[in-house]
N, C-alpha and C. Protein backbone atom coordinates (compact mmCIF):
# COMPACT_ATOMS: atom_id res chain seq x y z
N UNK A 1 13.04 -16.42 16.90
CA UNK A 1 12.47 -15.52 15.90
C UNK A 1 11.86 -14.29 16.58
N UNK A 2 10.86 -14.59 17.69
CA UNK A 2 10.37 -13.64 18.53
C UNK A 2 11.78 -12.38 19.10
N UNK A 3 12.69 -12.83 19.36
CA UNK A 3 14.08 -12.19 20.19
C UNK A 3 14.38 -11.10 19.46
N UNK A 4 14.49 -11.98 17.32
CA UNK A 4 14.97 -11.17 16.60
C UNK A 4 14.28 -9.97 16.47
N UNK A 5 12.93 -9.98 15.89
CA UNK A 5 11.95 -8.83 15.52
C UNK A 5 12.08 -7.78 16.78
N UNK A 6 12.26 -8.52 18.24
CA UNK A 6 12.20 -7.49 19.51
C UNK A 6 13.35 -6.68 19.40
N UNK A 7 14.59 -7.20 19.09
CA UNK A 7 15.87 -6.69 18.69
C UNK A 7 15.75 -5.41 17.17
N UNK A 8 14.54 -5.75 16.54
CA UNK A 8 14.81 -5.03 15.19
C UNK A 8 14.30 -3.93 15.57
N UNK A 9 12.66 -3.93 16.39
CA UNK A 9 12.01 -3.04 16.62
C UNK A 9 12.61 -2.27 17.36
N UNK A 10 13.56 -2.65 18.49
CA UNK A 10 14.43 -1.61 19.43
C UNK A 10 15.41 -0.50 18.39
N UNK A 11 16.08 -1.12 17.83
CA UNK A 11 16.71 -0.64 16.52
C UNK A 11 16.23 0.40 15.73
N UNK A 12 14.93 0.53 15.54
CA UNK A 12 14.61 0.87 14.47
C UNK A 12 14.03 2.23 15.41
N UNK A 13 13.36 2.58 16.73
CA UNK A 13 12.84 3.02 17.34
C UNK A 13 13.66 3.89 18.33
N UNK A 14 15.29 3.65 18.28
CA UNK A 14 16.20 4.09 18.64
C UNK A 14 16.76 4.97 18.36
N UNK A 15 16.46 5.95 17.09
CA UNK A 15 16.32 7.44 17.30
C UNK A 15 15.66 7.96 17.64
N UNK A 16 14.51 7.61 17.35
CA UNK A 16 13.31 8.67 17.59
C UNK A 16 13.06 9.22 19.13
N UNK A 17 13.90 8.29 19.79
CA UNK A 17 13.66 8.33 21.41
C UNK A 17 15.29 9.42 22.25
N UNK A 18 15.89 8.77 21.30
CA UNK A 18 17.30 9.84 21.70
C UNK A 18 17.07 11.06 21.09
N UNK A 19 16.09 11.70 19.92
CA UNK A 19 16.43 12.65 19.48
C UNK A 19 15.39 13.72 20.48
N UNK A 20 14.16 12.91 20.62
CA UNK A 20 13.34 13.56 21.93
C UNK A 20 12.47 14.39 21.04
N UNK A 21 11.37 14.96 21.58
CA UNK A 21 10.29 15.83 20.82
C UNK A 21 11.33 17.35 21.03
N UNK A 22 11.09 17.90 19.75
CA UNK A 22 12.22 19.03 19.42
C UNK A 22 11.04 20.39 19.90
N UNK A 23 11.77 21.64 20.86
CA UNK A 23 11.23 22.62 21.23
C UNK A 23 10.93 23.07 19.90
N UNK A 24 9.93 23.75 19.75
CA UNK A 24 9.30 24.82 19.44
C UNK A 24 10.16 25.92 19.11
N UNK A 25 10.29 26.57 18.17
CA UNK A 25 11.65 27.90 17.65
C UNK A 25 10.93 29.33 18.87
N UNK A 26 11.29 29.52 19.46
CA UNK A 26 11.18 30.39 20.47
C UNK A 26 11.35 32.11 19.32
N UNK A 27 10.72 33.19 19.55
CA UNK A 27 10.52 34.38 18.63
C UNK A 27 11.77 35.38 19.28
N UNK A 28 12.72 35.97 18.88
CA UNK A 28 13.80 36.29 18.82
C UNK A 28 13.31 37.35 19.76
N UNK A 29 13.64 37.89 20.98
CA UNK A 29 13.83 38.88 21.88
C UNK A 29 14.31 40.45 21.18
N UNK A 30 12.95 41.13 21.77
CA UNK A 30 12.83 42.38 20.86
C UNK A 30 13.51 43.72 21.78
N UNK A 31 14.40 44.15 21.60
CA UNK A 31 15.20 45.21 22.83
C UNK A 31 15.09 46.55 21.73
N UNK A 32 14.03 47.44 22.35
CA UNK A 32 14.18 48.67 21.76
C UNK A 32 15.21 49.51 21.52
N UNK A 33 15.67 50.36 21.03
CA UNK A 33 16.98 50.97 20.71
C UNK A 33 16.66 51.84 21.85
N UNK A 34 18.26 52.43 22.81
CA UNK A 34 18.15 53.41 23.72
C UNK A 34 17.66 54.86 22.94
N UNK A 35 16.33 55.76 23.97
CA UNK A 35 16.29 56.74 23.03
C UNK A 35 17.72 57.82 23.20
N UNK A 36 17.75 58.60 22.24
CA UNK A 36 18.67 59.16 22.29
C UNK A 36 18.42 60.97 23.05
N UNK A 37 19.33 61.45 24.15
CA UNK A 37 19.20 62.16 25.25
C UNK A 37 19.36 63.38 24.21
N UNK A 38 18.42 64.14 23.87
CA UNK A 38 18.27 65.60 23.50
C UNK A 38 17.80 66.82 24.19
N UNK A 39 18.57 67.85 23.76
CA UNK A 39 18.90 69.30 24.78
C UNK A 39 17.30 69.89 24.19
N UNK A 40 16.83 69.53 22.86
CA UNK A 40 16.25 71.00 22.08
C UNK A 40 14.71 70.88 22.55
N UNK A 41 14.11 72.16 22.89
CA UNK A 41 13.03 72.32 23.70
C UNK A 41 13.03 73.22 24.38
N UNK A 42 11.62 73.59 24.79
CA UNK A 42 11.32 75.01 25.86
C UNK A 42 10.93 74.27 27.11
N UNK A 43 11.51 75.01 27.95
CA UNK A 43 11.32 75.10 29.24
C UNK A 43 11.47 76.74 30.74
N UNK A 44 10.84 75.82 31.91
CA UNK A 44 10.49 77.11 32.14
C UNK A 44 10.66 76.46 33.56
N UNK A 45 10.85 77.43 34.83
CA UNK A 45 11.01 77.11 36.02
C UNK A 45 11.58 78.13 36.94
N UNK A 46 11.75 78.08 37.92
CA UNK A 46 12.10 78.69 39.52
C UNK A 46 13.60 78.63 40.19
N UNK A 47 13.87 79.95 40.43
CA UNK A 47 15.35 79.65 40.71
C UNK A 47 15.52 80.68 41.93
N UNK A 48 16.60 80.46 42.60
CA UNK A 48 17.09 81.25 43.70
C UNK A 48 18.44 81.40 43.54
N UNK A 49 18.76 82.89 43.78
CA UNK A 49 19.83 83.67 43.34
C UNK A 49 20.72 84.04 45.05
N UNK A 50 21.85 84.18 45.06
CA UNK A 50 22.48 85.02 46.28
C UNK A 50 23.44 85.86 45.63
N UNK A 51 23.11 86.91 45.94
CA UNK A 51 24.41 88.19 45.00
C UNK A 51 24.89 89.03 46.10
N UNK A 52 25.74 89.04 45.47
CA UNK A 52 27.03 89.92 46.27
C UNK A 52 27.89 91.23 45.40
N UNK A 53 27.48 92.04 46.02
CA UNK A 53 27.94 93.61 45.03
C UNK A 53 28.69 94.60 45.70
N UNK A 54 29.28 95.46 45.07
CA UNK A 54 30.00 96.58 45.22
C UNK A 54 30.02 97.42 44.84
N UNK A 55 29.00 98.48 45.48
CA UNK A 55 28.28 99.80 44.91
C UNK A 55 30.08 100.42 44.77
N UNK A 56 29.44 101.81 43.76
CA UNK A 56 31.18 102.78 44.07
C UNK A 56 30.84 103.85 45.33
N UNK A 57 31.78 103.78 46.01
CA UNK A 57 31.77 104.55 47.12
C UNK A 57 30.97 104.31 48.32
N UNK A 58 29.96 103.17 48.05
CA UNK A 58 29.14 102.53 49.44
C UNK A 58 29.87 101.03 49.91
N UNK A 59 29.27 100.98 51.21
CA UNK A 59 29.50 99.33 51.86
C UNK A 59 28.76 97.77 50.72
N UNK A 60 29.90 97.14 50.92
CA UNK A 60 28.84 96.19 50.37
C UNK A 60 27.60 95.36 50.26
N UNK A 61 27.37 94.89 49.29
CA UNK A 61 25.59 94.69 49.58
C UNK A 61 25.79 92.82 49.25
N UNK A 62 24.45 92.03 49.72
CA UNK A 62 24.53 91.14 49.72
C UNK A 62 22.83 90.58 49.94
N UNK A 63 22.68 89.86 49.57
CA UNK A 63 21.15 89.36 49.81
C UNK A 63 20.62 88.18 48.87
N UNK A 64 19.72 87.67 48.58
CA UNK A 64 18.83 86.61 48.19
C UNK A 64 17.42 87.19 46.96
N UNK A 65 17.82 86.82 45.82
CA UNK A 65 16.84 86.95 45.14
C UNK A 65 16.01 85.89 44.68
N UNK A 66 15.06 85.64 44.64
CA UNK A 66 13.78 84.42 43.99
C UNK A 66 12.86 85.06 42.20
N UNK A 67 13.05 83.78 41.63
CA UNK A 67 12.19 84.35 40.65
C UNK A 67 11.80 82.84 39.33
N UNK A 68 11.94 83.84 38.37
CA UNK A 68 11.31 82.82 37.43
C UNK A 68 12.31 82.53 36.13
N UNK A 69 12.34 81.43 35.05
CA UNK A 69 13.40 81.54 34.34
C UNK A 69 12.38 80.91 33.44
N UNK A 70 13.09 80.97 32.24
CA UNK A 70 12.26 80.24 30.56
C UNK A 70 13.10 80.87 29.77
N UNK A 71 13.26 79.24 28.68
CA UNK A 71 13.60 79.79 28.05
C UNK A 71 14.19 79.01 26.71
N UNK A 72 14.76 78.48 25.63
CA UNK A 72 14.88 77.58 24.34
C UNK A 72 15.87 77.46 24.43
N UNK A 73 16.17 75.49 23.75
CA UNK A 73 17.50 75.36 23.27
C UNK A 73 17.42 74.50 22.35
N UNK A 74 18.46 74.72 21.36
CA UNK A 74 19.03 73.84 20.53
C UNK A 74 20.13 72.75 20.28
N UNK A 75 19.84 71.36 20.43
CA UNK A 75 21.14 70.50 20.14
C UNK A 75 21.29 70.55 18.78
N UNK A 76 22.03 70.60 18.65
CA UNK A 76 23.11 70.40 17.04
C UNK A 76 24.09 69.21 17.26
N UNK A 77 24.03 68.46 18.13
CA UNK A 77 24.66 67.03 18.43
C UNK A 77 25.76 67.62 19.41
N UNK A 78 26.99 68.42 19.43
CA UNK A 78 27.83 68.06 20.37
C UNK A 78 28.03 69.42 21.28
N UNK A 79 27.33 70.60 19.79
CA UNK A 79 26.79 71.85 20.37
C UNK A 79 25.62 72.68 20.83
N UNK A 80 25.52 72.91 21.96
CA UNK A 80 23.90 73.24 22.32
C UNK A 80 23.81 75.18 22.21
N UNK A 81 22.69 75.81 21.48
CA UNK A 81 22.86 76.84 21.66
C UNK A 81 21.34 76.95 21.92
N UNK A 82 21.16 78.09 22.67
CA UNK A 82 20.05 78.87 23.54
C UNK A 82 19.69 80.00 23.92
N UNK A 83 18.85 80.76 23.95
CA UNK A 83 18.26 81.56 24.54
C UNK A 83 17.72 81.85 26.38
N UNK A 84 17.79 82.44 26.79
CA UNK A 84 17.21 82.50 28.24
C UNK A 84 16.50 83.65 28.73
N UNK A 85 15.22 83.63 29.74
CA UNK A 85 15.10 85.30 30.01
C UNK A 85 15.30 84.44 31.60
N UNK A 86 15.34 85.75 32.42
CA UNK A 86 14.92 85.43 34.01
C UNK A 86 14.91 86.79 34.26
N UNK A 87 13.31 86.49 35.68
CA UNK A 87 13.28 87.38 36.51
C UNK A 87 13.38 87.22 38.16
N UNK A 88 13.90 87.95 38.68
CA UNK A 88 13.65 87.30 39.99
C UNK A 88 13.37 89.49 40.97
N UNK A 89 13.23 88.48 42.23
CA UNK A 89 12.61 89.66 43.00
C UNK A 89 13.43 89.10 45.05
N UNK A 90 13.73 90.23 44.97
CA UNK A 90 14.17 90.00 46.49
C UNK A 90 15.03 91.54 47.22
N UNK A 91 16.03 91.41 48.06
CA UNK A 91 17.00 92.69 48.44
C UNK A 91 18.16 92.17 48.91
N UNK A 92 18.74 92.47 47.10
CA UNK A 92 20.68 92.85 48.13
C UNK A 92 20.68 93.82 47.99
N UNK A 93 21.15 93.95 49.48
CA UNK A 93 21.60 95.34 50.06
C UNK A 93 22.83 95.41 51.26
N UNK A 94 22.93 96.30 51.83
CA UNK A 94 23.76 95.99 53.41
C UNK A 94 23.15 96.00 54.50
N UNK A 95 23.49 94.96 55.26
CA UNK A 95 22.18 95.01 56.42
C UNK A 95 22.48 95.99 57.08
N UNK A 96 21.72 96.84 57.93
CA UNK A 96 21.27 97.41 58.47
C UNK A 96 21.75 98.66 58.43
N UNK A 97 22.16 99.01 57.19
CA UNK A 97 22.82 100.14 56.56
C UNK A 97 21.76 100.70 55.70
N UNK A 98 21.29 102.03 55.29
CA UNK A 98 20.81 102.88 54.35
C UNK A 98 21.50 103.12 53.18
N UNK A 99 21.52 102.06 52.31
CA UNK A 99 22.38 102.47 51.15
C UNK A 99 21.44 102.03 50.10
N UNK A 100 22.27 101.84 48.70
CA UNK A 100 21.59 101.59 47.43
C UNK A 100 21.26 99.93 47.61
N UNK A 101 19.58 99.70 47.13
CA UNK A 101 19.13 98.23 47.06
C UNK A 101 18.61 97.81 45.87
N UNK A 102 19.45 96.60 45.72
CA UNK A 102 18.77 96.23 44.45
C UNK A 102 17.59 95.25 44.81
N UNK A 103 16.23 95.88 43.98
CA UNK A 103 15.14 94.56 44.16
C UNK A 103 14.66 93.93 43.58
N UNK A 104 14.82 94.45 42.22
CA UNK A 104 14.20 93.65 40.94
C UNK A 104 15.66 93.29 39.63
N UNK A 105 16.17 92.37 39.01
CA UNK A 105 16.43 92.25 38.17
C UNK A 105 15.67 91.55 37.35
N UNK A 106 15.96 92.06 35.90
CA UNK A 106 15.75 91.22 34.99
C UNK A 106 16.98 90.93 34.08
N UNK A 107 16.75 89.62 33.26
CA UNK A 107 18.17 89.51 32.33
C UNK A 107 17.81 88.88 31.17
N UNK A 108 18.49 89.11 30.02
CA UNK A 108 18.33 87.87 28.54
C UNK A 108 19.27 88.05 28.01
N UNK A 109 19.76 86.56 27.71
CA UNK A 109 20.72 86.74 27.06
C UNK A 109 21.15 85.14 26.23
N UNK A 110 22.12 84.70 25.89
CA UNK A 110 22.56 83.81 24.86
C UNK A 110 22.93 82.57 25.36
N UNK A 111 22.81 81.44 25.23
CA UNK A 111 23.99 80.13 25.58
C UNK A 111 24.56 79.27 24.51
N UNK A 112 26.01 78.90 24.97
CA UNK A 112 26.50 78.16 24.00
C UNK A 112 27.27 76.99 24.92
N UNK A 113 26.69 75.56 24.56
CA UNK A 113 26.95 74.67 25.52
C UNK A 113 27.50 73.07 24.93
N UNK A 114 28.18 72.70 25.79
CA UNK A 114 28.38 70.95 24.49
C UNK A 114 27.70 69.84 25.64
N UNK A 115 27.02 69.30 24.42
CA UNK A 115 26.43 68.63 25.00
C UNK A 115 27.04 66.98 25.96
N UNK A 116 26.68 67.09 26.93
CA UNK A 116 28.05 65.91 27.65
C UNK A 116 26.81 65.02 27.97
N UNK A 117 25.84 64.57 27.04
CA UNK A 117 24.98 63.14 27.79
C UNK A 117 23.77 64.19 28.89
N UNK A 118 23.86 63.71 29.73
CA UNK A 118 22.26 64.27 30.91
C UNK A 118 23.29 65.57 31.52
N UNK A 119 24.48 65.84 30.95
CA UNK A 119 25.20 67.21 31.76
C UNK A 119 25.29 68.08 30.25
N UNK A 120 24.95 69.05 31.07
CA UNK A 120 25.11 70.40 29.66
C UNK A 120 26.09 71.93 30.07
N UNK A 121 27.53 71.31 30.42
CA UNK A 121 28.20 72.62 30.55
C UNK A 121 28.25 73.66 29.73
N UNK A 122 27.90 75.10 30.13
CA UNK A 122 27.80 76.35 29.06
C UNK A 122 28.30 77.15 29.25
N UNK A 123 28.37 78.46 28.63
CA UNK A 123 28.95 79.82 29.01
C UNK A 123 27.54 80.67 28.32
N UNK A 124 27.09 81.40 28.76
CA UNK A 124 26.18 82.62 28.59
C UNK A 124 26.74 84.05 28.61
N UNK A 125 26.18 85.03 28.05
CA UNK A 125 26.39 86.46 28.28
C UNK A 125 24.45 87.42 27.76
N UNK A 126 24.69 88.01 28.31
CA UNK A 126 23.38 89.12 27.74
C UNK A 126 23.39 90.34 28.44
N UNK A 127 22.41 91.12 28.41
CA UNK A 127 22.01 92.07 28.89
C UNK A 127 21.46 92.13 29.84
N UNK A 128 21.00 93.07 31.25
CA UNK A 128 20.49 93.30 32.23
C UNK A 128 19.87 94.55 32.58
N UNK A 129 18.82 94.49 33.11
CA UNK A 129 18.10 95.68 34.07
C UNK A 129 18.13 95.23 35.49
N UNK A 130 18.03 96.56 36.17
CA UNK A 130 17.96 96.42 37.65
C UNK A 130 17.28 97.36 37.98
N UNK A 131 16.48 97.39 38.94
CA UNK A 131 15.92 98.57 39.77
C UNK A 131 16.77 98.51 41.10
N UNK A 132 17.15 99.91 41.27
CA UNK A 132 17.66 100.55 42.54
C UNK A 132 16.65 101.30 43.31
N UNK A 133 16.91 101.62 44.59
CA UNK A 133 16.78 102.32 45.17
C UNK A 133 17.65 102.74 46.54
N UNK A 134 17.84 104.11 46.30
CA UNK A 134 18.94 104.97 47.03
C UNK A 134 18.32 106.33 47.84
N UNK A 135 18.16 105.57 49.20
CA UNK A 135 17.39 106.80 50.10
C UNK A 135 18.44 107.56 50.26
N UNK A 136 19.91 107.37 50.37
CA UNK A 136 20.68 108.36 51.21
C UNK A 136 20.98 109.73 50.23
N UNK A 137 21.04 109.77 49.05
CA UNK A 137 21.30 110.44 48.18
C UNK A 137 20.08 111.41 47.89
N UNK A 138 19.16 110.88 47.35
CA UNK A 138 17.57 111.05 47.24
C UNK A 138 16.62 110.61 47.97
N UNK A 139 15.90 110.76 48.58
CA UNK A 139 14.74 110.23 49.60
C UNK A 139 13.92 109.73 48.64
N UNK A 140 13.54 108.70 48.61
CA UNK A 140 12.18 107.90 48.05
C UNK A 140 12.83 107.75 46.36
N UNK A 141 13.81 107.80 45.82
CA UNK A 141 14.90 107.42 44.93
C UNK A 141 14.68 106.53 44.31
N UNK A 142 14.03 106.09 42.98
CA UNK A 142 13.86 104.77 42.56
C UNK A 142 14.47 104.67 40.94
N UNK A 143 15.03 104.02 40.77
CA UNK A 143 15.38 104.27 39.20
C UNK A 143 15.76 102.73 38.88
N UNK A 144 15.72 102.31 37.61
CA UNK A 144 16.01 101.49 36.78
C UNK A 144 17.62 101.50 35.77
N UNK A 145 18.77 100.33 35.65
CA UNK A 145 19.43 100.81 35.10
C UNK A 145 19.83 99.75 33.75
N UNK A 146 20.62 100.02 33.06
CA UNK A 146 20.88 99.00 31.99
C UNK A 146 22.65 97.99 32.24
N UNK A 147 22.56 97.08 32.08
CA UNK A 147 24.03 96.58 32.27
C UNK A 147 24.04 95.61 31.38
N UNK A 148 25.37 94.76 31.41
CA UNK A 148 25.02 93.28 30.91
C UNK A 148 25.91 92.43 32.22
N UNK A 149 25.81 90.94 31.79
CA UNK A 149 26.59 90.19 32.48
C UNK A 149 26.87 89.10 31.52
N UNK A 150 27.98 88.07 31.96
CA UNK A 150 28.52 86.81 31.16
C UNK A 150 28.48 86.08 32.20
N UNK A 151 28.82 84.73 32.26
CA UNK A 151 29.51 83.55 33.37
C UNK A 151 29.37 82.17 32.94
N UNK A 152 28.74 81.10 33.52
CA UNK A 152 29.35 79.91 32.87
C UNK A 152 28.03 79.00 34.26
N UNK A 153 27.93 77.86 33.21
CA UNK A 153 26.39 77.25 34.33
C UNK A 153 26.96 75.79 34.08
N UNK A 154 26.03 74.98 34.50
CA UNK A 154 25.98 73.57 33.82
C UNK A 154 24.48 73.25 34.54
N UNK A 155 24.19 72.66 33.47
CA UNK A 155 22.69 71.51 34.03
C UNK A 155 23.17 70.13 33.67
N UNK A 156 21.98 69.66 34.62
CA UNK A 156 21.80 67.81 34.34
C UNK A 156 20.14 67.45 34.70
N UNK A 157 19.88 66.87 33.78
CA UNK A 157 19.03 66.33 33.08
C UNK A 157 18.06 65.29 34.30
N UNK A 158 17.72 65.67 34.76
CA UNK A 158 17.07 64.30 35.78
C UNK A 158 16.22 63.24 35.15
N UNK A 159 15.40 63.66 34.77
CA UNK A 159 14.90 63.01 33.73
C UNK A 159 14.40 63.30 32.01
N UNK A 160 13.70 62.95 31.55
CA UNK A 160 12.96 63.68 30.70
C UNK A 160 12.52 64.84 30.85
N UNK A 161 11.88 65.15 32.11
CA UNK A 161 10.85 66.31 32.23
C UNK A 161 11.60 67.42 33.24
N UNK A 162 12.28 66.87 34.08
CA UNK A 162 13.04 68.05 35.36
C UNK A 162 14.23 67.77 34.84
N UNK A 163 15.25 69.20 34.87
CA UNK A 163 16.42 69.91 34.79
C UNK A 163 16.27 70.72 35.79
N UNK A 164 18.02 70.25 36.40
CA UNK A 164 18.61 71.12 37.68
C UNK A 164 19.94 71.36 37.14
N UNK A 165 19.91 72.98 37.48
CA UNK A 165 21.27 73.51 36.85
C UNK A 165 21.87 74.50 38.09
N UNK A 166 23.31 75.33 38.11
CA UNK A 166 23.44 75.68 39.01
C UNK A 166 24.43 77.09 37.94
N UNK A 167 24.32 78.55 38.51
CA UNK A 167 25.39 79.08 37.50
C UNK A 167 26.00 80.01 38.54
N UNK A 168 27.14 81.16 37.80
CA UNK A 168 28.33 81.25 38.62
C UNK A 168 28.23 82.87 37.26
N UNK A 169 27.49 84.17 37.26
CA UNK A 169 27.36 85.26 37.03
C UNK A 169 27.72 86.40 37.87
N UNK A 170 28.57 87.16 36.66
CA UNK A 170 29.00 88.50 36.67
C UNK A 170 28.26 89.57 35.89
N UNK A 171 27.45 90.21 36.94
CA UNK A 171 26.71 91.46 35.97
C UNK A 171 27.66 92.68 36.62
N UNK A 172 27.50 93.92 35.40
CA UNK A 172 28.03 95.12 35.35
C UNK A 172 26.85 95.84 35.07
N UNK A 173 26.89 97.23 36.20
CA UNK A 173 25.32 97.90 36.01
C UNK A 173 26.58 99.40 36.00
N UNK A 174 26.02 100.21 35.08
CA UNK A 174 26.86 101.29 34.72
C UNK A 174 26.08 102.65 34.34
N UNK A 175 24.55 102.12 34.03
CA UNK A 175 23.63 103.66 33.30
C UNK A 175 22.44 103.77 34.48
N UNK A 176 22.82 104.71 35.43
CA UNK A 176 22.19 105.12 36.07
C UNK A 176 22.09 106.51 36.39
N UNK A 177 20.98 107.17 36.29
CA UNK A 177 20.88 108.61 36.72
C UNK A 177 21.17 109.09 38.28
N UNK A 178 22.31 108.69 38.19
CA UNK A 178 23.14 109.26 39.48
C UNK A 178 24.76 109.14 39.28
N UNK A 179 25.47 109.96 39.59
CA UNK A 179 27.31 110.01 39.62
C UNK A 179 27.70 108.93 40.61
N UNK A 180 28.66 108.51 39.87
CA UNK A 180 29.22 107.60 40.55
C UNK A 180 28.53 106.39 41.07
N UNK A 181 27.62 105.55 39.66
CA UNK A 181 26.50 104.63 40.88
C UNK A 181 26.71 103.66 39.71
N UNK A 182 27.64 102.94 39.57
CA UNK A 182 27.90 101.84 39.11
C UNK A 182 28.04 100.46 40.25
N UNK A 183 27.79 99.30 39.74
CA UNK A 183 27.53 98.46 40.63
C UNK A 183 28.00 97.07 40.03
N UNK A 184 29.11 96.11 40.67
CA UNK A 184 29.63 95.01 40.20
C UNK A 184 28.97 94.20 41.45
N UNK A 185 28.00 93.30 40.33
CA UNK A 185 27.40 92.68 41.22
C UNK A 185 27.52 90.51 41.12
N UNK A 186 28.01 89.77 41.75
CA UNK A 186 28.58 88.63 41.36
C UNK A 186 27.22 87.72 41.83
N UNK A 187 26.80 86.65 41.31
CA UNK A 187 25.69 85.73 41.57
C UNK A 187 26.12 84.34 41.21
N UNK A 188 25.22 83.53 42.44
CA UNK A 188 25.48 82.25 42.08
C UNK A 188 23.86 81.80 42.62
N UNK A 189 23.30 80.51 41.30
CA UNK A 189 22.21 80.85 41.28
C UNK A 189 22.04 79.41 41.35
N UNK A 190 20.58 78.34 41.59
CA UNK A 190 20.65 77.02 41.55
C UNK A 190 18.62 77.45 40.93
N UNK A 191 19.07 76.41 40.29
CA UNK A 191 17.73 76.26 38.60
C UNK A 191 16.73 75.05 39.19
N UNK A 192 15.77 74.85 39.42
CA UNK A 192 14.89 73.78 38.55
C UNK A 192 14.11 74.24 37.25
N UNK A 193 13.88 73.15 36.71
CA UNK A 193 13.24 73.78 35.36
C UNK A 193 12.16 72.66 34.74
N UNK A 194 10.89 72.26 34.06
CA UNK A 194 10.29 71.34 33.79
C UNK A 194 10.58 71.74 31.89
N UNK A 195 10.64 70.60 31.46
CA UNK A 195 10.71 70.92 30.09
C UNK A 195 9.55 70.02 29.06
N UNK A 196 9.28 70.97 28.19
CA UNK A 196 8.29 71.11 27.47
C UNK A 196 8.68 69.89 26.57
């Protein structure tokens, strides 16, 4: 009789032991959505220029300009459009030649870019000033002229806050109070920029 009841109680006690104390429902793993990489915002930053020109009728000029850039953009999802100013300050000229030097430009002008993720290939065009100066013609010679230029850049995105871009400009300088003093001047320029 004792055998049986030991036999019933095993029986009867024989799920509860295979099914085991059941975990706890664990809270479903929360993965934020990736944010999504946007162009639109002001920013502003430091760039270095090397230009290479071809006064009419002088040797060519060549030199290093430094300066400052700022400036807005807009994503529209696959199209980015923008604004830009820059100034920079330095001397192309010909070394050790007395000819026309450029030392100051300024420029503003337009961008239209698609947006490729943390890369933003564009094309730009605007307007330009330059200051010259031309001892051989005039002694102590300083004048300012009007041009524009176009060319084509790309940035990438480092992070949120720093953009590094690099561009590949053609300015045309044509209104100057002197004959014959037009100036095709070619630049290739490398950007940092912090954005707002």
């Amino acid at each position: 009789m004792r055998t049986a009841l030991t036999l019933i109680s095993l029986f009867v006690a024989a799920p509860v032991f295979a099914g085991g104390v059941t975990d706890p429902a664990r809270p479903p793993l929360m993965i934020d959505p990736p944010v999504e990489m946007t162009w639109t915002g002001f920013y502003a930053g430091a760039n270095v220029i090397y230009g290479q020109g071809t006064p009419t009728g002088q040797p060519e000029i060549d030199g290093l300009h430094y300066g400052l850039v700022a400036g807005y953009r807009q994503d529209l999802g696959d199209l980015v459009i923008g604004v830009e100013v820059e100034w920079t300050n330095g001397a192309i000229e010909a070394p050790g030649v007395p000819t026309r030097e450029m030392s100051r430009l300024f420029s503003g002008g337009l961008e239209v870019g698609y947006d490729a993720g943390v890369f933003l290939p564009y094309a730009t065009a605007g307007v330009s000033t330059a200051r010259f100066e031309e001892p051989v013609i005039l002694p102590n010679f300083d004048a300012s002229g009007l041009g524009y230029f176009f060319g084509v850049g790309v940035d990438y995105a480092l992070n949120d806050d720093i953009t590094l871009g690099a561009e590949i400009i053609q300015h045309r300088f044509t209104d100057f109070p002197l004959p014959n003093t037009d100036i095709d001047l070619n630049t290739v320029s490398l950007t940092a920029t912090f954005n707002f």
